[in-house]
Protein backbone atom coordinates (compact mmCIF):
# COMPACT_ATOMS: atom_id res chain seq x y z
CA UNK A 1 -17.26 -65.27 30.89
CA UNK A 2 -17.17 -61.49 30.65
CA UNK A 3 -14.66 -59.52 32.42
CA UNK A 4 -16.31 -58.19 35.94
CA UNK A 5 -14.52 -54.83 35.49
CA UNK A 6 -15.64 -54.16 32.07
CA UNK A 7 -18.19 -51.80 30.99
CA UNK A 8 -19.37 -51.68 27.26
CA UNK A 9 -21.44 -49.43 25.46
CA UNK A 10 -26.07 -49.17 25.69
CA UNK A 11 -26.52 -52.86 23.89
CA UNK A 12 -28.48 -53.30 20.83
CA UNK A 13 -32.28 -53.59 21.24
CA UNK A 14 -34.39 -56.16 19.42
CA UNK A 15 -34.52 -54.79 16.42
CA UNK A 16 -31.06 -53.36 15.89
CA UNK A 17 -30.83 -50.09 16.66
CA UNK A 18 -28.78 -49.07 19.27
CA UNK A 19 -27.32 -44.93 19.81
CA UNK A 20 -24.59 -45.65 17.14
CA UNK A 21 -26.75 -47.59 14.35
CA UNK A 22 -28.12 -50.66 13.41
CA UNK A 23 -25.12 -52.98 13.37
CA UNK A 24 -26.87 -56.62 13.34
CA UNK A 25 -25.64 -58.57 10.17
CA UNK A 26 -23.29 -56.23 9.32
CA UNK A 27 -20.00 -57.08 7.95
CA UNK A 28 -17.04 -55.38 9.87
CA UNK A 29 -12.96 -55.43 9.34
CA UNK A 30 -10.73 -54.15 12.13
CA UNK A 31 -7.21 -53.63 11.39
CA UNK A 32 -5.36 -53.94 14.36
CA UNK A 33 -8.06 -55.67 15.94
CA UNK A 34 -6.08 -57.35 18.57
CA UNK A 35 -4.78 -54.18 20.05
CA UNK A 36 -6.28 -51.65 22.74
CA UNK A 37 -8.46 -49.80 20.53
CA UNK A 38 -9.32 -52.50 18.09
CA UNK A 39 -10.38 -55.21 20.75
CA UNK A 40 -12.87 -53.08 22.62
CA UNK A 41 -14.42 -52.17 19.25
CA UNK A 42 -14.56 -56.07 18.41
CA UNK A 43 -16.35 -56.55 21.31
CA UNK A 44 -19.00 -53.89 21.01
CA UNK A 45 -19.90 -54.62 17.36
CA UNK A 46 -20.44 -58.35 18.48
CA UNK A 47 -22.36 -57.53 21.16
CA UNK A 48 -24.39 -55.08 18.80
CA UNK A 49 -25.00 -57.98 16.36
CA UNK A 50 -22.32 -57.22 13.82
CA UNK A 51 -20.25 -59.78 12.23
CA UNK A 52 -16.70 -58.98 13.24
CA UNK A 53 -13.68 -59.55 11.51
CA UNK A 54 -10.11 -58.78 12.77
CA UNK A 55 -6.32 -58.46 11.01
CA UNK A 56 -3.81 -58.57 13.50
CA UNK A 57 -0.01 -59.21 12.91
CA UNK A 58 0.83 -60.02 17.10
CA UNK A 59 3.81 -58.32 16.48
CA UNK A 60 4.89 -57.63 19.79
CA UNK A 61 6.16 -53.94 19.87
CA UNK A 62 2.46 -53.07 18.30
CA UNK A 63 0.56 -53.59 20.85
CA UNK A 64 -1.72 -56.72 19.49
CA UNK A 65 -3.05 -59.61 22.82
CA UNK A 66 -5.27 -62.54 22.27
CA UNK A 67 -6.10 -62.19 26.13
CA UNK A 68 -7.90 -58.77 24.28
CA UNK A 69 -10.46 -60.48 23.74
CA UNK A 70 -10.50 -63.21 26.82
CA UNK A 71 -14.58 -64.44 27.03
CA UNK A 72 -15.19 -63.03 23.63
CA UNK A 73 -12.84 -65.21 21.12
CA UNK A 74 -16.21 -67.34 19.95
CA UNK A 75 -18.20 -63.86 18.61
CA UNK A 76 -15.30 -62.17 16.09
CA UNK A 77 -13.38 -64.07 13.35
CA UNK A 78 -9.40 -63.31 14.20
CA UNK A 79 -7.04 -63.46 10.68
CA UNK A 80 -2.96 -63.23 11.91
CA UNK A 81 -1.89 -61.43 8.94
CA UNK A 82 0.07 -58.18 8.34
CA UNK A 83 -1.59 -55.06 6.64
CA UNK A 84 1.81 -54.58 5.02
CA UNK A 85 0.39 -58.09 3.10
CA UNK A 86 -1.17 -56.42 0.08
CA UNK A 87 -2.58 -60.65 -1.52
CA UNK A 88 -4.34 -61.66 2.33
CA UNK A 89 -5.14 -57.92 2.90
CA UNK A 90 -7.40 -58.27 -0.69
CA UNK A 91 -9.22 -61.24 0.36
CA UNK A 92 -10.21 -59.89 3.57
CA UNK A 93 -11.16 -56.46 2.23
CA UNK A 94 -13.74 -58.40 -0.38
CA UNK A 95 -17.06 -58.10 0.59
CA UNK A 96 -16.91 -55.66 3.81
CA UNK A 97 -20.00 -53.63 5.26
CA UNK A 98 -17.40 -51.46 6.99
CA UNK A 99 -13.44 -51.09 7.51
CA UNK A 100 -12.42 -49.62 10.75
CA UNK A 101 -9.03 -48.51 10.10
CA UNK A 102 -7.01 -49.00 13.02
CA UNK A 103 -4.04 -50.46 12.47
CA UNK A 104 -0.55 -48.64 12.79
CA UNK A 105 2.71 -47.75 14.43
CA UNK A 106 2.40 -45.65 17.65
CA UNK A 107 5.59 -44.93 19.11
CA UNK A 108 6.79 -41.72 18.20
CA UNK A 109 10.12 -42.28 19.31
CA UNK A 110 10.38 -45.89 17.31
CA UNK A 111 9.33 -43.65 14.99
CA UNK A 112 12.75 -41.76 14.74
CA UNK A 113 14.80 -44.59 15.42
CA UNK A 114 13.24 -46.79 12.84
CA UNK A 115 11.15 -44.16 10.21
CA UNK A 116 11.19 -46.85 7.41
CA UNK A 117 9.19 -49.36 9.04
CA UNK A 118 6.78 -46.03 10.70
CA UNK A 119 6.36 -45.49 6.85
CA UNK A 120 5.40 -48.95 5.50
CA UNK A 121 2.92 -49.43 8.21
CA UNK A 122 1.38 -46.12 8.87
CA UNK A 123 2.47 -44.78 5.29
CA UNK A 124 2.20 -47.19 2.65
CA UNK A 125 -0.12 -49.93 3.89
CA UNK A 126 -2.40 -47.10 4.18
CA UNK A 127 -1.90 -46.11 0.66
CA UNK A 128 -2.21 -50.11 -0.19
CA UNK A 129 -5.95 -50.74 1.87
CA UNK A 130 -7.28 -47.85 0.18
CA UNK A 131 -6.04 -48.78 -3.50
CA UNK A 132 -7.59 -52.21 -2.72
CA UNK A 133 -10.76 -51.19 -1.50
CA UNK A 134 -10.93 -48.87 -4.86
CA UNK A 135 -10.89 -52.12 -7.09
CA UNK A 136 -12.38 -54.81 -4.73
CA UNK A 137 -14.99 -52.94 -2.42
CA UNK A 138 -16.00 -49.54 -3.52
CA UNK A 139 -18.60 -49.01 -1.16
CA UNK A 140 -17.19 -49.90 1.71
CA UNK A 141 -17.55 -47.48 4.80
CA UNK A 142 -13.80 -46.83 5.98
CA UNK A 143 -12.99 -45.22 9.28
CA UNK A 144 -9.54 -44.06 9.91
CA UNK A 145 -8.26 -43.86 13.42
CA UNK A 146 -5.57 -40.74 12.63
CA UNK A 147 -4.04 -39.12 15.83
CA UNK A 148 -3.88 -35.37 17.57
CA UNK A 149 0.25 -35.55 17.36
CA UNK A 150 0.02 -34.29 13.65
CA UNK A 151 -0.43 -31.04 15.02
CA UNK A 152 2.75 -30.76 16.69
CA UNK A 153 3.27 -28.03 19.23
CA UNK A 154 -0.29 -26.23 19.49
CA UNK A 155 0.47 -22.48 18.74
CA UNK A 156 -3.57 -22.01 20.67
CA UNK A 157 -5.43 -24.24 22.88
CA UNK A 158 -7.82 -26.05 22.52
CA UNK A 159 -6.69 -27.21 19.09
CA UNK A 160 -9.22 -27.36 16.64
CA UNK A 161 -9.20 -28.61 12.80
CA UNK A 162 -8.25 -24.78 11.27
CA UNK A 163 -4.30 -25.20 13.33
CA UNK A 164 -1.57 -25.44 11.79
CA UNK A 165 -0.60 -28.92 10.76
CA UNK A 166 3.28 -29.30 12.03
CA UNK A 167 4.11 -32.80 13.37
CA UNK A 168 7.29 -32.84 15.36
CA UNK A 169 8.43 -36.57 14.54
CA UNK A 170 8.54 -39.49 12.06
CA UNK A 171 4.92 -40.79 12.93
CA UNK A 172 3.19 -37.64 12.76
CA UNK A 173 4.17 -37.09 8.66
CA UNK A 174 2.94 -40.69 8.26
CA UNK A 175 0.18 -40.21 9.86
CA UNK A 176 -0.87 -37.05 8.43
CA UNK A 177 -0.23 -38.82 4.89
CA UNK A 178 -2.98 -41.89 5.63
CA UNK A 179 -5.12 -39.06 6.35
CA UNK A 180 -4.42 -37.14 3.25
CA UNK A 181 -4.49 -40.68 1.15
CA UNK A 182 -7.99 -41.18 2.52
CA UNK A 183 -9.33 -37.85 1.30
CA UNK A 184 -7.93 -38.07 -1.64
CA UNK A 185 -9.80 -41.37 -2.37
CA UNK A 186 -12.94 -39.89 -1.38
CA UNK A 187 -12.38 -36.87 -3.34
CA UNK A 188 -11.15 -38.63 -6.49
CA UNK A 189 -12.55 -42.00 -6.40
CA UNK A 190 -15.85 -41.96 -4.38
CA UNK A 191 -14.79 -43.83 -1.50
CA UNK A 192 -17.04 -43.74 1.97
CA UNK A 193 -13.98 -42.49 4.64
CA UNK A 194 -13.93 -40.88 7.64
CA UNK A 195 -11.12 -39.56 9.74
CA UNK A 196 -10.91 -39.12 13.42
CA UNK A 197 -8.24 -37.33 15.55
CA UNK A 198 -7.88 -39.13 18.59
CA UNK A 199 -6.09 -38.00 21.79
CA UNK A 200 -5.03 -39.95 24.42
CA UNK A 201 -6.95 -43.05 24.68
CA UNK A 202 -6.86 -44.68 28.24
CA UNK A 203 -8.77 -47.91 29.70
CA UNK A 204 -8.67 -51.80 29.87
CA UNK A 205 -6.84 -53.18 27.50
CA UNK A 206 -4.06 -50.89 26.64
CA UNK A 207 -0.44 -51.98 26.47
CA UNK A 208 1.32 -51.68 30.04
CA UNK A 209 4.69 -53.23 29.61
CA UNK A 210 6.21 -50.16 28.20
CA UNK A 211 5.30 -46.64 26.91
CA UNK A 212 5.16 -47.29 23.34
CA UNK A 213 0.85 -47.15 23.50
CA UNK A 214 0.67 -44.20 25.91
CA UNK A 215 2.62 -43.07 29.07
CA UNK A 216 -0.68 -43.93 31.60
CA UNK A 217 0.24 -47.79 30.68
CA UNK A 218 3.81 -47.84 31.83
CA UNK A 219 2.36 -45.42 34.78
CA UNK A 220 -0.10 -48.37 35.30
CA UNK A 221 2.73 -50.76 35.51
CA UNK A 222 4.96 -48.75 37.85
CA UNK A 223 1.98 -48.07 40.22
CA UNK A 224 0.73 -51.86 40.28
CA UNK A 225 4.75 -53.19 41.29
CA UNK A 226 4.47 -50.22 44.16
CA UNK A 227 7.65 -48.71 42.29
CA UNK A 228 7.46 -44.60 41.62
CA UNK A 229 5.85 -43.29 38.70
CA UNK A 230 8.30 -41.43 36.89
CA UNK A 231 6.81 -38.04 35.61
CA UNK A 232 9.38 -36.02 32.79
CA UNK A 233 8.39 -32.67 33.26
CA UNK A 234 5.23 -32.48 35.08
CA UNK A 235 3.34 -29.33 34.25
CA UNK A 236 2.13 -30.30 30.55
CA UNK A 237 -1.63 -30.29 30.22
CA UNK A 238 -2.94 -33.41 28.36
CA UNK A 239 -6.63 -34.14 27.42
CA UNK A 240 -7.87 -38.05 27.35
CA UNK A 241 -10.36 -40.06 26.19
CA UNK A 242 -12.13 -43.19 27.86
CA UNK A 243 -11.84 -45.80 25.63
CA UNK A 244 -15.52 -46.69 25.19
CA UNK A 245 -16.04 -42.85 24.22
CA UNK A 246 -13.68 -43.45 21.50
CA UNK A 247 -15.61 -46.76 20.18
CA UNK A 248 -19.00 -44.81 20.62
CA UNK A 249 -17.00 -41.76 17.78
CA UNK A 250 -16.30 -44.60 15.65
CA UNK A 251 -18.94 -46.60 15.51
CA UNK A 252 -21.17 -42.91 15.42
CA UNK A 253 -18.42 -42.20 12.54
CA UNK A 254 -18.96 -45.52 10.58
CA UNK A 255 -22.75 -45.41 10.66
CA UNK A 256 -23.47 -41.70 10.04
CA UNK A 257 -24.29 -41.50 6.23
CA UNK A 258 -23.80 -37.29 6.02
CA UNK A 259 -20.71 -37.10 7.51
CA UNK A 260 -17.65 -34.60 5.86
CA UNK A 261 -14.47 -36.61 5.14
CA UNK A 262 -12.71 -34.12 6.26
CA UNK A 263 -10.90 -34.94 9.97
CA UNK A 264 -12.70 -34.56 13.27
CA UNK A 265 -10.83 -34.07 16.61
CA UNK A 266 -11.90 -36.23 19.80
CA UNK A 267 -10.69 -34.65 22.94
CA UNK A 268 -12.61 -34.03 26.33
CA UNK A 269 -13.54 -30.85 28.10
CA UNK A 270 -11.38 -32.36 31.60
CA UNK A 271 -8.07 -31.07 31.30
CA UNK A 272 -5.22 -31.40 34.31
CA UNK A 273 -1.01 -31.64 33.87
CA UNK A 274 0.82 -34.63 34.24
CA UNK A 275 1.09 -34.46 37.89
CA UNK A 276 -2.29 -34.12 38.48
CA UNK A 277 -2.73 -37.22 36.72
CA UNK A 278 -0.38 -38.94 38.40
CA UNK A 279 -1.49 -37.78 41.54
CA UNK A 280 -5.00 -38.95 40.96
CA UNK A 281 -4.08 -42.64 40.32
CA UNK A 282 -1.81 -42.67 43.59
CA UNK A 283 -5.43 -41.46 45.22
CA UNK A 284 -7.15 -44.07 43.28
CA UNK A 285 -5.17 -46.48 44.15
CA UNK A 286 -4.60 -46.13 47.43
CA UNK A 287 -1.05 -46.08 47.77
CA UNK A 288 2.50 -44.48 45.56
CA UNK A 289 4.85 -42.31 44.93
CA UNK A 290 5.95 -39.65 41.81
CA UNK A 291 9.65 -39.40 41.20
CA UNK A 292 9.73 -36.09 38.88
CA UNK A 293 12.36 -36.43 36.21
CA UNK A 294 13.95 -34.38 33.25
CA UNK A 295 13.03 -35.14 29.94
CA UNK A 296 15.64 -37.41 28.15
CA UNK A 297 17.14 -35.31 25.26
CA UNK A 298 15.95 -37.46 22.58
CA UNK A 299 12.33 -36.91 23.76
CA UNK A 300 12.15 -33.48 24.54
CA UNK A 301 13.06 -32.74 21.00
CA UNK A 302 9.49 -34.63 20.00
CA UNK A 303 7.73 -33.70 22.93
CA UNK A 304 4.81 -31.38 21.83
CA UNK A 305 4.15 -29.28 25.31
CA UNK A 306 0.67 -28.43 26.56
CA UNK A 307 -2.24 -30.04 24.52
CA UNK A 308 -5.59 -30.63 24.94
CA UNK A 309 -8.80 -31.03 21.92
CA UNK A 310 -11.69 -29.02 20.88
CA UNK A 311 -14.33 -31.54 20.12
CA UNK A 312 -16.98 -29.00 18.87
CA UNK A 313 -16.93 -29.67 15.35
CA UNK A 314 -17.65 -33.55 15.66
CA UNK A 315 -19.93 -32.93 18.35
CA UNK A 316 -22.25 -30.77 16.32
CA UNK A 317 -21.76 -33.29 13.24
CA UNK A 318 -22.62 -36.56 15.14
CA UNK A 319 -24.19 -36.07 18.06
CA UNK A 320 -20.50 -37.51 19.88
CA UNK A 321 -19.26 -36.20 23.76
CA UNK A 322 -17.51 -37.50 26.25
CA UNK A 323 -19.82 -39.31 28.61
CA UNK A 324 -17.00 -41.29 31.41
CA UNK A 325 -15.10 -39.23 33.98
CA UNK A 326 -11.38 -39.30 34.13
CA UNK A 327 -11.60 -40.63 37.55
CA UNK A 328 -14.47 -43.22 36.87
CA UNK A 329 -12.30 -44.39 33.89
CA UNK A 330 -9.18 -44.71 36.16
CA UNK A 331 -11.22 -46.53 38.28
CA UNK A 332 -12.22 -49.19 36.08
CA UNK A 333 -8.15 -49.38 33.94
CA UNK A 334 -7.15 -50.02 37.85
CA UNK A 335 -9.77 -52.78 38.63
CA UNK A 336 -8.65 -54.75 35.07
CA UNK A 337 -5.31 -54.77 35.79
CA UNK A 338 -5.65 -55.89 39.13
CA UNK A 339 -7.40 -58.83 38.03
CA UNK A 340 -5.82 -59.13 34.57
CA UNK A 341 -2.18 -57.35 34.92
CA UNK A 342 0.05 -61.02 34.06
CA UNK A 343 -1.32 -61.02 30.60
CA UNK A 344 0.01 -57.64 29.77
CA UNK A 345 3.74 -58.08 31.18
């Protein structure tokens, strides 16, 4: 049975169509499928009509959970391989509709302490998929899920696409290569790919056991064991994302066929600091505490200040906004992990 506390997307209607395309029959691969991202997206394109797909490695520090997709295992097709496996990566990539991209390393400070592995999973995998795809599926539709951290420290706000490029740490150079490999592919070779910057992505499903995913998980964590939440800084303005606004830009992404290969931010026009955040889920919750803190030295060095999206340009290419509240998302991440909190510690 579906989860009580989650919310999907405007279903498919009889004969297809839904806001985000016509997804019945249609074959779909998700990289990283298992994850936070990935699993909501499985989830939608099933219940859209698509015939879903995933690659997951259930690593553990990457953020992959079969309980992802608790209720909805019978609708998708789940392969345990690694995307760093260039002979089971071919055979899944044969024959795709679509590729949704999302597989990858997201810690940026994993990404310092261990920048070889950053490289062969957000680096050269990415380089392998698309090299594949060029000989095995040429017209597949690939959407790659890049990230706002390329940017580095924003010299304006809100960022948009013209500022300067300048990531800070290890993950942000790999990053910024997939998304230069999958331009160049489309440039050179004709592939179908789209790029989209995300921010931060919050909701159900998101890893909670540590901070490797996104702060607002190990937040989550600290808030649900009535222990303080442990703010570093405070005053930094951050931008985020429901997670079923992030599905809608990629499925809007994958289904638009005049769409520039050239990256699009994601971002939302509710901006607040840290503190304010952290404030909000005490008030959401009902109860808790903040313990402000000093950065550690090893993350202040990679830790990018103020930052918050502007959206405009995908917005006025695809139709995409925002359409769920902060505090009606918060809501809802609360409610899951109330219910749901064992399987994610």
């Amino acid at each position: 049975m579906n989860d009580s506390v989650d919310s999907q997307g405007p279903p498919a209607t009889a004969d297809g169509s839904s806001p985000f395309g016509n997804w019945i029959g249609q074959r779909t691969l998700i990289t990283g499928g298992l994850g936070f991202i990935g699993s909501n997206l499985a989830i939608r394109l099933s219940q859209l009509g698509a015939r879903v797909t995933i690659i997951d490695s259930l690593i553990p520090q990457y953020g992959g959970n079969l309980f992802n997709l608790n209720g909805h295992e019978d609708a998708v097709h789940i392969n345990l391989s690694d995307i760093r496996d260039r002979y089971s990566l071919e055979a899944l990539l044969k024959g795709k509709d679509v590729i949704f991209n999302l597989a990858g390393q997201t810690s940026h400070l994993d990404s310092m302490h261990d920048p070889e592995t950053d490289l062969a999973i957000n680096g050269t995998a990415q380089l392998s998929l698309l090299e594949i795809c060029r000989r095995v599926n040429p017209e597949a539709r690939i959407v790659f899920a890049s990230t706002r951290q390329i940017y580095g420290k924003p010299q304006y706000l809100p960022v948009d696409e013209a500022h300067p490029i300048e990531p800070v740490d290890v993950n942000g150079i790999n990053k910024l290569s997939a998304e230069l490999y999958h331009r160049l592919y489309a440039d050179v070779y004709g592939l179908s790919t789209r790029i989209l910057r995300l921010t931060n992505t919050i909701g159900p499903r998101m890893r909670i056991r540590d901070a490797r995913q996104t702060f607002v998980g190990i937040w989550l964590r600290q808030l649900l064991a009535s222990e303080p939440i442990e703010v570093w800084g405070g005053e930094q303005l951050r931008d985020f994302n429901d997670v079923e606004d992030v599905v809608d830009a990629l499925l809007m992404a994958a289904s638009l066929d005049e769409l520039a290969s050239t990256p699009y931010n994601l971002g939302s026009h509710e901006r607040l600091s840290l503190r304010e955040l952290a404030e909000l889920m005490i008030r959401l919750h009902g109860s808790g505490e903040i313990r402000l803190m000093s950065f550690p030295a090893e993350r202040k060095k990679i830790d990018i200040g103020d930052y918050y999206s502007c959206y405009d340009r995908f917005q006025r290419d695809a139709g995409w906004q925002p359409s769920r509240s902060l505090e009606a998302t918060l809501e809802r991440t609360l409610a899951y992990y109330r219910q749901h909190q064992s399987h994610y510690l």
